[in-house]
N, C-alpha and C. Protein backbone atom coordinates (compact mmCIF):
# COMPACT_ATOMS: atom_id res chain seq x y z
N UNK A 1 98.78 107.97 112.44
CA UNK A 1 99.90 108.75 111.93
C UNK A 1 101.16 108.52 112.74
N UNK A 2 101.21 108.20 113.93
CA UNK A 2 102.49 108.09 115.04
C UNK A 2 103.00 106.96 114.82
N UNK A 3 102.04 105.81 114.45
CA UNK A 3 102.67 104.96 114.14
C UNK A 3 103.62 104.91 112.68
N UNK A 4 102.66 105.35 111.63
CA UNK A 4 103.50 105.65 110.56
C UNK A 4 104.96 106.09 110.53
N UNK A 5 105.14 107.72 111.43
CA UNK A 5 105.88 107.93 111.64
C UNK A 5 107.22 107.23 112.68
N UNK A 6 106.47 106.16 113.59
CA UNK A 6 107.80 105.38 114.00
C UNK A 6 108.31 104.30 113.30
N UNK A 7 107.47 104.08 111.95
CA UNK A 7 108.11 102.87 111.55
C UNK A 7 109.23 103.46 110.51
N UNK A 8 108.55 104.31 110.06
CA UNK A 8 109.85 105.17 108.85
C UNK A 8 111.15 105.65 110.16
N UNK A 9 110.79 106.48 111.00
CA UNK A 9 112.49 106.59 112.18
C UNK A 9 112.89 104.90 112.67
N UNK A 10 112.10 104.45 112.80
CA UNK A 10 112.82 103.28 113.68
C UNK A 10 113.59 102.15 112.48
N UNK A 11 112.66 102.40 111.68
CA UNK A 11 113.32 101.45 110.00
C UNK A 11 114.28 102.36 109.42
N UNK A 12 114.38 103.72 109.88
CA UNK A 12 115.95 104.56 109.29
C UNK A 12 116.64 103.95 110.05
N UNK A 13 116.46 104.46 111.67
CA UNK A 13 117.85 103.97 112.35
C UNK A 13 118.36 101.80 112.04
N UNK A 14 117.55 101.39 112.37
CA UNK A 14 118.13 99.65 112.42
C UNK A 14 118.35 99.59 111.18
N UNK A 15 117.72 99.99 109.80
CA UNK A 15 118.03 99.91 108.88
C UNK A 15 119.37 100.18 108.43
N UNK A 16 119.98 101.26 108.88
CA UNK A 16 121.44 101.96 108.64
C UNK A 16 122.06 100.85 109.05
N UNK A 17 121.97 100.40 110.65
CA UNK A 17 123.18 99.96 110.99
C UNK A 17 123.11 98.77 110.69
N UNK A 18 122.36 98.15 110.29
CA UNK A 18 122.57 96.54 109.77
C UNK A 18 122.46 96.58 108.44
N UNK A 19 122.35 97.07 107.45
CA UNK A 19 122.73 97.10 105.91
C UNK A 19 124.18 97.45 105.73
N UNK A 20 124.90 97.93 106.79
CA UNK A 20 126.30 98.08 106.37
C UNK A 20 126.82 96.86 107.05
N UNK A 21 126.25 96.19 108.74
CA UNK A 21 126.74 94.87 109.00
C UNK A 21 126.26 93.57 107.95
N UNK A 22 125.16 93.81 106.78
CA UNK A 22 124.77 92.49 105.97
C UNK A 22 126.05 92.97 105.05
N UNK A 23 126.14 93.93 104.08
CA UNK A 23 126.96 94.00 102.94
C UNK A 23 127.94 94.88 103.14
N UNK A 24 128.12 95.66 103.95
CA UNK A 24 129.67 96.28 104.04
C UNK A 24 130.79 95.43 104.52
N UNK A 25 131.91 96.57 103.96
CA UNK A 25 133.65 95.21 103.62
C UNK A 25 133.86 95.02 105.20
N UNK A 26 133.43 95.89 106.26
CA UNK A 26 133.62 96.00 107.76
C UNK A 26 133.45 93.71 107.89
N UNK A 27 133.18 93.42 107.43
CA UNK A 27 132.71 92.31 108.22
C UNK A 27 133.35 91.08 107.20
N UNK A 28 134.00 91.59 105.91
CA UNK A 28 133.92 90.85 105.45
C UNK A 28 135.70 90.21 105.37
N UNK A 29 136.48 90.82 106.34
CA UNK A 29 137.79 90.42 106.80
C UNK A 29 138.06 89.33 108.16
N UNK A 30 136.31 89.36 108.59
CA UNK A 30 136.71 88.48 109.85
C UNK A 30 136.04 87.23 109.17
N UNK A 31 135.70 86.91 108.09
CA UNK A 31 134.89 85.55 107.23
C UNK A 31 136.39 84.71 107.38
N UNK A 32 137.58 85.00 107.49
CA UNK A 32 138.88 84.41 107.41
C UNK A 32 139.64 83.94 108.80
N UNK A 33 139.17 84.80 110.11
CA UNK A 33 139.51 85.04 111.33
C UNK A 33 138.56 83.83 112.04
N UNK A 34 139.94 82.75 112.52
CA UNK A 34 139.17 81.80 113.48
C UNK A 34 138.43 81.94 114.86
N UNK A 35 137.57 81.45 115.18
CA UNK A 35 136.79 81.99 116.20
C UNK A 35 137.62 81.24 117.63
N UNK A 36 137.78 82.13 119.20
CA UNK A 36 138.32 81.58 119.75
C UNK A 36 137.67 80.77 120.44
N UNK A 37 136.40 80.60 120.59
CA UNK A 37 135.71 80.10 121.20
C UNK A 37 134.48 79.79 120.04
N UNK A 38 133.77 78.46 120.41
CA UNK A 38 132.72 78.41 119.16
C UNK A 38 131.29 78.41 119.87
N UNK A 39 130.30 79.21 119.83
CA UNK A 39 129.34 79.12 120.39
C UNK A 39 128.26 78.03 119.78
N UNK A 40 127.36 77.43 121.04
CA UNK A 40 126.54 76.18 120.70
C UNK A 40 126.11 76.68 119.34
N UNK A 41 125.76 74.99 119.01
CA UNK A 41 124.95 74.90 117.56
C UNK A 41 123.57 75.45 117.29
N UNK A 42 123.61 76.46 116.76
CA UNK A 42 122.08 77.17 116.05
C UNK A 42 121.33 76.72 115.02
N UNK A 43 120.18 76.54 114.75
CA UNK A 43 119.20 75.76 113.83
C UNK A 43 119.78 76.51 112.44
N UNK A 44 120.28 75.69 111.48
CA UNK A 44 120.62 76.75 110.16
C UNK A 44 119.82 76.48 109.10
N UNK A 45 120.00 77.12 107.97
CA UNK A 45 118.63 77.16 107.09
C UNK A 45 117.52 77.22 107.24
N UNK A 46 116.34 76.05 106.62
CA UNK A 46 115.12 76.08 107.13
C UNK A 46 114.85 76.42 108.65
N UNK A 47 115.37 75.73 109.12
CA UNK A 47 114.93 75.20 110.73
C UNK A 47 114.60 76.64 111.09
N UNK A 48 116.10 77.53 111.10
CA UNK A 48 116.18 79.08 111.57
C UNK A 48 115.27 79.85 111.53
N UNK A 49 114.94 79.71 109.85
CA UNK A 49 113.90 80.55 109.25
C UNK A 49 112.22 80.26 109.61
N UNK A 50 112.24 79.11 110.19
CA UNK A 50 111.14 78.59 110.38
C UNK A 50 110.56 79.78 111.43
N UNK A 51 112.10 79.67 112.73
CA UNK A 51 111.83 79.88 113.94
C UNK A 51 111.49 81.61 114.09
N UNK A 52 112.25 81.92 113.02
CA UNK A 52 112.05 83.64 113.55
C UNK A 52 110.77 83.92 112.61
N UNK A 53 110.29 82.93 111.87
CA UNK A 53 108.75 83.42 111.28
C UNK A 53 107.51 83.46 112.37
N UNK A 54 107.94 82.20 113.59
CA UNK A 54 107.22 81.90 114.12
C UNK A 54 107.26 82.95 115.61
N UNK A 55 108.61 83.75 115.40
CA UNK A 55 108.77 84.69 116.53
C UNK A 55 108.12 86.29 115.64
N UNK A 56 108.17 86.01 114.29
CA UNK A 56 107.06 87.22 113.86
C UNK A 56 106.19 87.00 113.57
N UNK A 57 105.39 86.01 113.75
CA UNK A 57 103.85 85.41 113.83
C UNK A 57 103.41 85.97 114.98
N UNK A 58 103.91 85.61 116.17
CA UNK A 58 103.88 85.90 116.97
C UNK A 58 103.57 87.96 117.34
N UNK A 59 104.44 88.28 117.19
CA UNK A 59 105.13 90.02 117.28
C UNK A 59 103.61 90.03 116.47
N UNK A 60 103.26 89.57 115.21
CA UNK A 60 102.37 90.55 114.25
C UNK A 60 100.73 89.92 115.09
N UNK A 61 100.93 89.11 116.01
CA UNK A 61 99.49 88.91 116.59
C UNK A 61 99.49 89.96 117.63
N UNK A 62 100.04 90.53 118.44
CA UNK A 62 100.56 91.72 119.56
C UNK A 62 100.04 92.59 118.47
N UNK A 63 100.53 93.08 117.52
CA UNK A 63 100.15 94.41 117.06
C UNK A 63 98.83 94.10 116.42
N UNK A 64 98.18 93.19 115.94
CA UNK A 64 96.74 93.06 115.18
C UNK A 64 95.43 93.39 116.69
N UNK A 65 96.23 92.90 117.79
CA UNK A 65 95.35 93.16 118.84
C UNK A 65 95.21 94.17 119.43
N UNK A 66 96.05 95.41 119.42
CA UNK A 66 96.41 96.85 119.97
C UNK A 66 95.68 96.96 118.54
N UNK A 67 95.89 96.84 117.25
CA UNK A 67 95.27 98.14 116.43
C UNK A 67 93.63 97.37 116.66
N UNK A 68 93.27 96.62 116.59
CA UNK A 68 91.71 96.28 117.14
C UNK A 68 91.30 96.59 118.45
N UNK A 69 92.45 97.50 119.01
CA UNK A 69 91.44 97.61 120.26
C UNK A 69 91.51 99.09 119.92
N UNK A 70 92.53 100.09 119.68
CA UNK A 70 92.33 101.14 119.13
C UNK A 70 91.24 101.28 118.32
N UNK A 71 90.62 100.19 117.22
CA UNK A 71 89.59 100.72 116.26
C UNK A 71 88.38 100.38 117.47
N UNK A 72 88.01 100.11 118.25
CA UNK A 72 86.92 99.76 119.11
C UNK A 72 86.81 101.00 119.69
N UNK A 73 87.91 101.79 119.86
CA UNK A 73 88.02 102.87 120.63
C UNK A 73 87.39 103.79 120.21
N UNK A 74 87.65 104.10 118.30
CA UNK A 74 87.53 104.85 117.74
C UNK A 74 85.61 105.03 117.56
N UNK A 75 85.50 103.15 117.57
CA UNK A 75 83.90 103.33 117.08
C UNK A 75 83.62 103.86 118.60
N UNK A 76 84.02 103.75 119.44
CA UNK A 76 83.30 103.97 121.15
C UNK A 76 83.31 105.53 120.60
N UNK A 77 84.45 106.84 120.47
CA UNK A 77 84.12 107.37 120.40
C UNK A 77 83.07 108.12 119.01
N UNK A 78 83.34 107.60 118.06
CA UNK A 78 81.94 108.07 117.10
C UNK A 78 80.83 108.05 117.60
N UNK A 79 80.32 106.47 118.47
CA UNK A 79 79.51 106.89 119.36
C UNK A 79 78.98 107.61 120.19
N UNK A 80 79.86 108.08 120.86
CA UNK A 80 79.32 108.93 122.34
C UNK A 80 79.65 109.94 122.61
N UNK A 81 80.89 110.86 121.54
CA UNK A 81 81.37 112.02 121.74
C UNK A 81 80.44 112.89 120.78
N UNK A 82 80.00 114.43 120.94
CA UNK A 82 79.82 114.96 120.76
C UNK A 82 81.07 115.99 120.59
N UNK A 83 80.28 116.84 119.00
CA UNK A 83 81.37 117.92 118.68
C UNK A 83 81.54 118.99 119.76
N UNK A 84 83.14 119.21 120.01
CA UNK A 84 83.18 119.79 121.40
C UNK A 84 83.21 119.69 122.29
N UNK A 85 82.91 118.17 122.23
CA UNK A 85 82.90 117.58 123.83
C UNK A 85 84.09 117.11 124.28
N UNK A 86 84.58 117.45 125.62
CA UNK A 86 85.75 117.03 126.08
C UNK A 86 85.53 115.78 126.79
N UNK A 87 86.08 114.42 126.36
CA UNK A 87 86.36 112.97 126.87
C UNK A 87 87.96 112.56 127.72
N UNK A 88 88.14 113.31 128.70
CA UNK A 88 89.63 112.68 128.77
C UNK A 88 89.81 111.83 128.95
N UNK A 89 88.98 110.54 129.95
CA UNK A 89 89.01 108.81 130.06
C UNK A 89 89.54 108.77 128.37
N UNK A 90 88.91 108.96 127.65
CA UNK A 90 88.65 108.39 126.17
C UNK A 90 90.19 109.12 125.46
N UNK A 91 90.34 109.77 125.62
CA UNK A 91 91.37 110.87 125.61
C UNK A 91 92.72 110.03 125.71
N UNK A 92 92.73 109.62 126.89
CA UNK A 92 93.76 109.36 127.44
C UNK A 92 94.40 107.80 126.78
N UNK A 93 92.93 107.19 127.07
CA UNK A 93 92.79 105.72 126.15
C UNK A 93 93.71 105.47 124.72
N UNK A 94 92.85 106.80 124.30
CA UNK A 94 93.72 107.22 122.34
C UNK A 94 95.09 107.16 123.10
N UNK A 95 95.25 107.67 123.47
CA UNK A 95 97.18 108.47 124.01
C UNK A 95 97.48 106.83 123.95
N UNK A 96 97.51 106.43 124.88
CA UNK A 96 98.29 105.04 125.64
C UNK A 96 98.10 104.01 123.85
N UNK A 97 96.71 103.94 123.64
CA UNK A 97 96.98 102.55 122.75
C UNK A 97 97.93 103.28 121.39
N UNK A 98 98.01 104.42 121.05
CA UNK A 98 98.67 104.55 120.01
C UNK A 98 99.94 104.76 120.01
N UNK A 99 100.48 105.46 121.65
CA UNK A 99 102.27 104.96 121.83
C UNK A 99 102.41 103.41 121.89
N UNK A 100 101.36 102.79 121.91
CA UNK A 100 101.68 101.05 122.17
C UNK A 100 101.85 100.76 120.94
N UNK A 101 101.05 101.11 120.11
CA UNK A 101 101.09 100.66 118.58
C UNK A 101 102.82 100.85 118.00
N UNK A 102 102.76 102.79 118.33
CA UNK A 102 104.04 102.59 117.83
C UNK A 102 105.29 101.90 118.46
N UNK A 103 105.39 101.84 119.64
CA UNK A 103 106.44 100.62 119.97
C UNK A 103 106.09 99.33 119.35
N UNK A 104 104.78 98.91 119.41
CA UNK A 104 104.74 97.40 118.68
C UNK A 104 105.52 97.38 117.35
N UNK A 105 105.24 98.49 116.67
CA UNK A 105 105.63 98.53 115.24
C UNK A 105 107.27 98.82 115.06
N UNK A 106 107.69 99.80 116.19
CA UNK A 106 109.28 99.52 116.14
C UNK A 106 110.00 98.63 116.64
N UNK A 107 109.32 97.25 117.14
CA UNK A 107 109.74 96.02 117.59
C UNK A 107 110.05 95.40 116.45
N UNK A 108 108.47 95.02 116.07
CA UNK A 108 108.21 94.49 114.78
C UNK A 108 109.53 94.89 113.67
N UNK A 109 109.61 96.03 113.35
CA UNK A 109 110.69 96.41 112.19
C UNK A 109 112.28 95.90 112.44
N UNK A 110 112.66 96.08 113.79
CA UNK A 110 113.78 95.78 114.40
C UNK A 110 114.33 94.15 114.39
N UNK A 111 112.64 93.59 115.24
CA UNK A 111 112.82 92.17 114.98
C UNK A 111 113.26 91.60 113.80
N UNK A 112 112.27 91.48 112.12
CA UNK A 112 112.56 91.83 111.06
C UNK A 112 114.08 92.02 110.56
N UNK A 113 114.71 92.86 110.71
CA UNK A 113 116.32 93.50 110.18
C UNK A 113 116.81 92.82 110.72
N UNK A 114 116.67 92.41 112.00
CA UNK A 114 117.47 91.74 112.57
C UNK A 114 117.46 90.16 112.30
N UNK A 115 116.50 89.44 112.04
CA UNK A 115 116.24 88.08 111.70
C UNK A 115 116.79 88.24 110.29
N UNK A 116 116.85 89.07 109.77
CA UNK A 116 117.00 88.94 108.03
C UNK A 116 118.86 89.26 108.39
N UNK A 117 119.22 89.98 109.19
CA UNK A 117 120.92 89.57 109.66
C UNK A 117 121.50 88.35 110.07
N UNK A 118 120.46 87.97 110.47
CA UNK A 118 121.11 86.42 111.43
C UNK A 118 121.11 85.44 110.16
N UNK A 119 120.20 85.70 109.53
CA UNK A 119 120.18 84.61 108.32
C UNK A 119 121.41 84.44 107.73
N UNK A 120 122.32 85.62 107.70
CA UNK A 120 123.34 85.90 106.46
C UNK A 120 124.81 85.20 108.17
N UNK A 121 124.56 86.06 108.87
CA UNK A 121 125.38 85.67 110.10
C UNK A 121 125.46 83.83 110.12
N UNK A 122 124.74 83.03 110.58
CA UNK A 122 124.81 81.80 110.24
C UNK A 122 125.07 81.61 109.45
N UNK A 123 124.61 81.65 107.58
CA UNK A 123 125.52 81.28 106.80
C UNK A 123 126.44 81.47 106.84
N UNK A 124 127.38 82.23 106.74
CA UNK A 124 128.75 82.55 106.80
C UNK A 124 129.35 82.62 108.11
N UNK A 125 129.17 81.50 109.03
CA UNK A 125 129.86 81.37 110.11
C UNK A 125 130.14 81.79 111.15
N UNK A 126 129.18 83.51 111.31
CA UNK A 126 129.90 84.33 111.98
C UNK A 126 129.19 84.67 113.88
N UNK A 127 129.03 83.34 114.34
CA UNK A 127 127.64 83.76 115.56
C UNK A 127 129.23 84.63 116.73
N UNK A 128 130.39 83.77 116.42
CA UNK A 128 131.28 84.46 117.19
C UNK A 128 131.28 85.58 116.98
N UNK A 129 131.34 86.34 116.36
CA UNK A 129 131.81 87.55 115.94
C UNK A 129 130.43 88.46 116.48
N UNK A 130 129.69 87.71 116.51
CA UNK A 130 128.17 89.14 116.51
C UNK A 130 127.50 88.93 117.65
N UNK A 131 128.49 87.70 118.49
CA UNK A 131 128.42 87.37 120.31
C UNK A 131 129.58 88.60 120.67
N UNK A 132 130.63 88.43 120.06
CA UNK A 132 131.61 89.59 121.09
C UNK A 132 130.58 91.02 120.62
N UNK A 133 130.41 91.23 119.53
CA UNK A 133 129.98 92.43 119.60
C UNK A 133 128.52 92.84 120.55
N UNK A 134 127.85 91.67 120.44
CA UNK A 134 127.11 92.07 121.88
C UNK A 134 127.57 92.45 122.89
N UNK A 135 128.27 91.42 123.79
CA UNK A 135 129.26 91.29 124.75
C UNK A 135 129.58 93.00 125.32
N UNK A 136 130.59 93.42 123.65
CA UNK A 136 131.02 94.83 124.17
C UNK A 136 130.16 95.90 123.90
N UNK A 137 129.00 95.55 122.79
CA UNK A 137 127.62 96.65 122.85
C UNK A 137 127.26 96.82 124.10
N UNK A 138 126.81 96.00 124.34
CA UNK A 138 125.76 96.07 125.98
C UNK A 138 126.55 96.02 127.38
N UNK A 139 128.21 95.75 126.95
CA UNK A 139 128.78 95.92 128.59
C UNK A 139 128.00 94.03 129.31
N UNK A 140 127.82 93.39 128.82
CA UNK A 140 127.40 91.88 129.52
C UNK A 140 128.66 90.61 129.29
N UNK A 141 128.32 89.89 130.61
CA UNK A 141 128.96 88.88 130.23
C UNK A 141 128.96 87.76 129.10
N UNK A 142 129.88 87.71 128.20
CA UNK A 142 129.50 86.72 127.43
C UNK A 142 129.20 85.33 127.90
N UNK A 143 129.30 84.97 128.82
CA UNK A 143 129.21 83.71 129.61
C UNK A 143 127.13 84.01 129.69
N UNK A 144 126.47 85.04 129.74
CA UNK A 144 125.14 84.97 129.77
C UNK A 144 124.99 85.15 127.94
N UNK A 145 125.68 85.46 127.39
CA UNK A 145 125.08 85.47 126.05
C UNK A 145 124.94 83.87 125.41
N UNK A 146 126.03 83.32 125.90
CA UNK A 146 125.67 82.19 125.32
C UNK A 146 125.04 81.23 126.33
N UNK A 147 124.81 81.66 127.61
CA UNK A 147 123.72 80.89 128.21
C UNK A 147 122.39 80.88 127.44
N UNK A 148 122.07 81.93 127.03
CA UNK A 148 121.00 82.26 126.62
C UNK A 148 120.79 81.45 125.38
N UNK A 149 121.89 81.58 124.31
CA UNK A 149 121.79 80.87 123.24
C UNK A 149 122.02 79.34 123.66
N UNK A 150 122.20 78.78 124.56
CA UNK A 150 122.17 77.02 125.38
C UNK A 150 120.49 76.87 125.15
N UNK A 151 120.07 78.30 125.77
CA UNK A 151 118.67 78.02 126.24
C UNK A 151 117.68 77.97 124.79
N UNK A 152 118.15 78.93 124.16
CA UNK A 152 117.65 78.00 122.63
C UNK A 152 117.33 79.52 121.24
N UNK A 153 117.78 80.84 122.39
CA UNK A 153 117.26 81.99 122.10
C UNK A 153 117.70 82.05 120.85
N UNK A 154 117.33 82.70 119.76
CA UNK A 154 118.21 82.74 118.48
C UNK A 154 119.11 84.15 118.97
N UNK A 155 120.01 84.77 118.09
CA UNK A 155 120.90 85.95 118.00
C UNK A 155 119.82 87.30 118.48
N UNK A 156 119.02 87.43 117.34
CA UNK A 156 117.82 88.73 117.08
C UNK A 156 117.05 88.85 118.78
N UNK A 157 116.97 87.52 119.14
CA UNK A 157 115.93 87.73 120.16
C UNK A 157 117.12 88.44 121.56
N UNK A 158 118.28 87.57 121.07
CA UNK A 158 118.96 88.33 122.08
C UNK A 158 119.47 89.39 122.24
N UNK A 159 119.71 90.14 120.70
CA UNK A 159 120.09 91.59 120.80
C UNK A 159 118.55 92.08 121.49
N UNK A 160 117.34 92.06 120.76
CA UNK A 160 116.59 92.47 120.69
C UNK A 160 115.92 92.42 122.62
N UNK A 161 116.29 91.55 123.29
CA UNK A 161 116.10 91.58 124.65
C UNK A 161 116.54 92.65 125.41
N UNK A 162 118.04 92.50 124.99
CA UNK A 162 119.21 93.51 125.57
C UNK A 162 118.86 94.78 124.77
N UNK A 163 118.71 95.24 123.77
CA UNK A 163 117.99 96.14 123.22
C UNK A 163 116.47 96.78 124.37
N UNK A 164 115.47 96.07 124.56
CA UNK A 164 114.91 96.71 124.98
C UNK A 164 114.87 97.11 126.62
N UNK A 165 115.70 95.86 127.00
CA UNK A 165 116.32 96.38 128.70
C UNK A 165 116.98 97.58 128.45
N UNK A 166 118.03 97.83 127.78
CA UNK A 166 118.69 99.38 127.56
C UNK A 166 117.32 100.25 127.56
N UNK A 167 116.95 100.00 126.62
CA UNK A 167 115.88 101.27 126.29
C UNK A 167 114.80 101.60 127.79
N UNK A 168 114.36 100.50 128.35
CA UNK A 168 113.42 100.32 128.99
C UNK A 168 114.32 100.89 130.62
N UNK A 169 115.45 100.86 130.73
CA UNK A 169 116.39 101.09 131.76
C UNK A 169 116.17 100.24 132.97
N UNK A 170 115.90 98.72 132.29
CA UNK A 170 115.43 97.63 133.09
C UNK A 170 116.94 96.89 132.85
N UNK A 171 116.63 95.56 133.70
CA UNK A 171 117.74 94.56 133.32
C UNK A 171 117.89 93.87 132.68
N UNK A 172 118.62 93.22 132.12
CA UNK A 172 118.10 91.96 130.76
C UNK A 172 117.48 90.92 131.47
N UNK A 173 117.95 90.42 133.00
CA UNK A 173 117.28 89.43 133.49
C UNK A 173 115.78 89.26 133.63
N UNK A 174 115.20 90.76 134.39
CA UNK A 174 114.09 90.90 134.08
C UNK A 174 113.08 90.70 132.15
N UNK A 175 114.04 91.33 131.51
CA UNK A 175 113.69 90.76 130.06
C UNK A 175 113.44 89.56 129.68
N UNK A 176 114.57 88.53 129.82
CA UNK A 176 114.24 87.18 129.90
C UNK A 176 113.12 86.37 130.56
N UNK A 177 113.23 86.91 131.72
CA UNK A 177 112.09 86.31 132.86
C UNK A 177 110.75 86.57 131.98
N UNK A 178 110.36 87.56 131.47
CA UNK A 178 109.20 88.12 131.09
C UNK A 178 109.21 87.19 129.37
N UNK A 179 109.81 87.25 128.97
CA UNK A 179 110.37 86.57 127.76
C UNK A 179 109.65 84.68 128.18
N UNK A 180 110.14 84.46 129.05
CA UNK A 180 110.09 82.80 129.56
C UNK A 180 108.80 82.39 129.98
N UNK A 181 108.20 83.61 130.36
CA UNK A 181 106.51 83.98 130.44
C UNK A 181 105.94 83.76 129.44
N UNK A 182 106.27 83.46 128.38
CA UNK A 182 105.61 83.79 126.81
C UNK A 182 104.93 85.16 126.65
N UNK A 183 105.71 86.19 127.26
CA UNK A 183 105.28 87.38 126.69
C UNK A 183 105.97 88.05 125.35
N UNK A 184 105.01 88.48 124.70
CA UNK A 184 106.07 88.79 123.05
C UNK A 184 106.73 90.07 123.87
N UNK A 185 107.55 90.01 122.48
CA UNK A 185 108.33 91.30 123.18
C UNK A 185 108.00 92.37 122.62
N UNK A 186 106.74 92.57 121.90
CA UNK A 186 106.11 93.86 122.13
C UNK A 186 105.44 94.32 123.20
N UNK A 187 104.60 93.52 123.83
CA UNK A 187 104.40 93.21 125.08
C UNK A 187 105.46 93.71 126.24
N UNK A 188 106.61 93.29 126.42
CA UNK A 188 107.59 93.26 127.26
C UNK A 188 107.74 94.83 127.39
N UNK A 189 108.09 95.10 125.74
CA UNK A 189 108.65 96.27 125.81
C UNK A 189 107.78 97.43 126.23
N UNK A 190 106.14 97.45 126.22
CA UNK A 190 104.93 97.89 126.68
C UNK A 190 104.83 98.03 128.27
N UNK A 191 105.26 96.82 128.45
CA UNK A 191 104.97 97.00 130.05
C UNK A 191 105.89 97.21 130.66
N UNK A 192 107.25 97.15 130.05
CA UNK A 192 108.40 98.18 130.58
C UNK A 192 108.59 99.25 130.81
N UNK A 193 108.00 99.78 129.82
CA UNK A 193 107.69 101.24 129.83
C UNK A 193 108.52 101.81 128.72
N UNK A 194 108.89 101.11 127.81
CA UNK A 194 109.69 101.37 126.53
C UNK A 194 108.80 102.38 125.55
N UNK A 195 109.40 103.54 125.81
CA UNK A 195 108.67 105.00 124.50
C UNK A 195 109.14 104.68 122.97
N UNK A 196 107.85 105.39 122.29
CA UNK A 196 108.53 105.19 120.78
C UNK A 196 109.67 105.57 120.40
N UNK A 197 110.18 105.04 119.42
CA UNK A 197 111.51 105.36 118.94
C UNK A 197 112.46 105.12 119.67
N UNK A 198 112.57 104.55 120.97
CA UNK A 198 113.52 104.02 121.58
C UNK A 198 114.41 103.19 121.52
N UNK A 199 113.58 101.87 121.01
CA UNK A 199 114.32 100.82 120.61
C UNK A 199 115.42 101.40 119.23
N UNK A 200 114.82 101.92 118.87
CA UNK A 200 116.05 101.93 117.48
C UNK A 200 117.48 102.80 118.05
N UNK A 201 117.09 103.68 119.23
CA UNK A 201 118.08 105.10 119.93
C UNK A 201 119.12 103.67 120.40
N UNK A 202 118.23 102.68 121.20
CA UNK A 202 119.04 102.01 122.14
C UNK A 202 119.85 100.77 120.95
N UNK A 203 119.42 100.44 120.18
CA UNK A 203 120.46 99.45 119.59
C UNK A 203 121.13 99.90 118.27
N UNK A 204 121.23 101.50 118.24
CA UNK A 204 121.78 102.39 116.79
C UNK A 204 123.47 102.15 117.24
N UNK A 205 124.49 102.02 116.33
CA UNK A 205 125.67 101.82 117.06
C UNK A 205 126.02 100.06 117.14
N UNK A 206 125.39 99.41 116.98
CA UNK A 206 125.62 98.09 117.36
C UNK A 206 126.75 97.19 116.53
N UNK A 207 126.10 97.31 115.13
CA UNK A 207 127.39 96.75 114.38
C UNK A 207 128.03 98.07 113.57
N UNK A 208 128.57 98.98 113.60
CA UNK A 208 129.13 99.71 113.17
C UNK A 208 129.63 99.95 111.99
């Protein structure tokens, strides 16, 4: 049920604010506005789409493995609990894997909105425009945003980094580092210590 419930809050909040950055007029006056600076070349079309399938291939193997370890849990306790019986080891177990679930799942949704933004962002030219607005979302140097995109990151992964360093009240460097690990970033955001519904608190506001 917790999870249910974070995917409907966490798919309200990212949902809001990037359905008015895909189709509201807010964005559609800078399609004319030259960029002052042009950030490196990003994989467009296929290539793109390839890549953020393969970054939610990824995200949806993280969550298939938390809800299989939760259902192991569940048969452990059909097994061995008795009605009335107090288990807190087991107890506690439930607690932890099902706030994990629901952060996995408000990654997952976030990642998602956000890859389905970048799609429309590349077509129509706009990586400048949704680099400054990082830039002044998160208070970072743009000189690391587009390091990052040198290094090969797409847009999503980089809000979505800086997204969960905010939330997590970590640094983005540490994000990356853990990122360069091949840890998904449901993962990341798990062992950060990122609570449900966070991610969506920390990147609500972004494109306005």
């Amino acid at each position: 049920m917790k999870a249910r419930v974070s995917l409907r809050t966490a798919g309200g909040i990212v949902l809001a604010l990037l359905v008015g950055f895909l189709l509201g007029s807010s964005i559609q006056p800078l399609r004319s506005q030259p960029s002052a600076q042009q950030p490196p070349t990003q994989p467009a079309g296929d290539a793109l789409v390839e890549k953020l399938v393969r970054e939610a291939d990824e995200t949806g193997r993280q969550v298939r493995t938390d809800v299989a370890a939760l259902t192991e849990l569940m048969k452990r306790v059909i097994r061995e609990v008795e009605v009335g019986q107090q288990s807190p080891e087991l107890e506690q177990q439930g607690k932890s894997l099902t706030e994990r679930i629901g952060v996995d799942v408000e990654v997952a949704v976030a990642q998602t909105l956000l890859a389905v933004a970048e799609k429309s962002v590349v077509r129509n030219g706009q990586e400048q425009w949704v680099i400054q607005h990082i830039t002044d979302f998160f208070k970072v140097p743009q000189s690391d945003v587009l390091r990052y995109r040198e290094k090969g990151y797409t847009l999503s992964s980089i809000i979505l980094a800086y997204g969960i360093a905010k939330a997590a009240n970590a640094s983005s460097e540490r994000v990356f580092e853990m990122r360069q690990m091949r840890q998904s970033w449901p993962a990341i955001a798990v062992t950060l210590g990122v609570k449900p519904q966070a991610i969506g608190k920390a990147l609500q506001g972004l494109f306005p």
